[in-house]
N, C-alpha and C. Protein backbone atom coordinates (compact mmCIF):
# COMPACT_ATOMS: atom_id res chain seq x y z
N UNK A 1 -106.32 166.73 -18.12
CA UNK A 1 -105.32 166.10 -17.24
C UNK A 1 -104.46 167.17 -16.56
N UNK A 2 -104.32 166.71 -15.16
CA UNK A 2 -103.33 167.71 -14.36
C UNK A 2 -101.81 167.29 -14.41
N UNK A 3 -101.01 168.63 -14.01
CA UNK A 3 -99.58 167.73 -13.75
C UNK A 3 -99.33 167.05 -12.60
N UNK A 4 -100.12 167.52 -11.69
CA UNK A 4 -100.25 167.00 -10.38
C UNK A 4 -100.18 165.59 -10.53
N UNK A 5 -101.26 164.92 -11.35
CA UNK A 5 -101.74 163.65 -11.41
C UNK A 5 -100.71 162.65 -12.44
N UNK A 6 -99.77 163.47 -12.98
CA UNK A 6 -98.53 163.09 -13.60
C UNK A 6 -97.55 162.90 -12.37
N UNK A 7 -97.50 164.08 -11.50
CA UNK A 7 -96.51 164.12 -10.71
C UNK A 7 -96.55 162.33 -9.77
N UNK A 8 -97.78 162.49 -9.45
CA UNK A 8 -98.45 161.82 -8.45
C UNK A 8 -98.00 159.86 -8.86
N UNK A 9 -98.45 159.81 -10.15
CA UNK A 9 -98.09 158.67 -10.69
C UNK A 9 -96.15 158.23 -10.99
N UNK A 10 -95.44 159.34 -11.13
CA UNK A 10 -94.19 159.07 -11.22
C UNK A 10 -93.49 158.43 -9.64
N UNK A 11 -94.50 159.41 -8.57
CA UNK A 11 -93.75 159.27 -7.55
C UNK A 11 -93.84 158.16 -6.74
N UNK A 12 -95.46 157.67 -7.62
CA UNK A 12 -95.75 156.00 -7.16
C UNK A 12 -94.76 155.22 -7.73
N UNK A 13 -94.10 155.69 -9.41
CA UNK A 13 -93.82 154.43 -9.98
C UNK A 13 -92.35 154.54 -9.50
N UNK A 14 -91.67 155.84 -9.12
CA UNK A 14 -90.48 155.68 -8.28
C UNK A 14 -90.42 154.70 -6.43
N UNK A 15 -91.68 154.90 -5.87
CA UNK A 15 -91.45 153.86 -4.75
C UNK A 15 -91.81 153.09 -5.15
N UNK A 16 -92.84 152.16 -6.25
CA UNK A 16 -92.55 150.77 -6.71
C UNK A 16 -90.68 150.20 -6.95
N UNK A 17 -90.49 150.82 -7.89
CA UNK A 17 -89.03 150.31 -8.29
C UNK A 17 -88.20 149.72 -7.13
């Protein structure tokens, strides 16, 4: 696993919210 793909998912679950 990358951090990228961490990064990537936070920044989705920040424009969901």
């Amino acid at each position: 696993m990358s951090t990228a793909y961490f990064q990537r998912e936070m920044k989705d679950n920040k424009k969901s919210e």
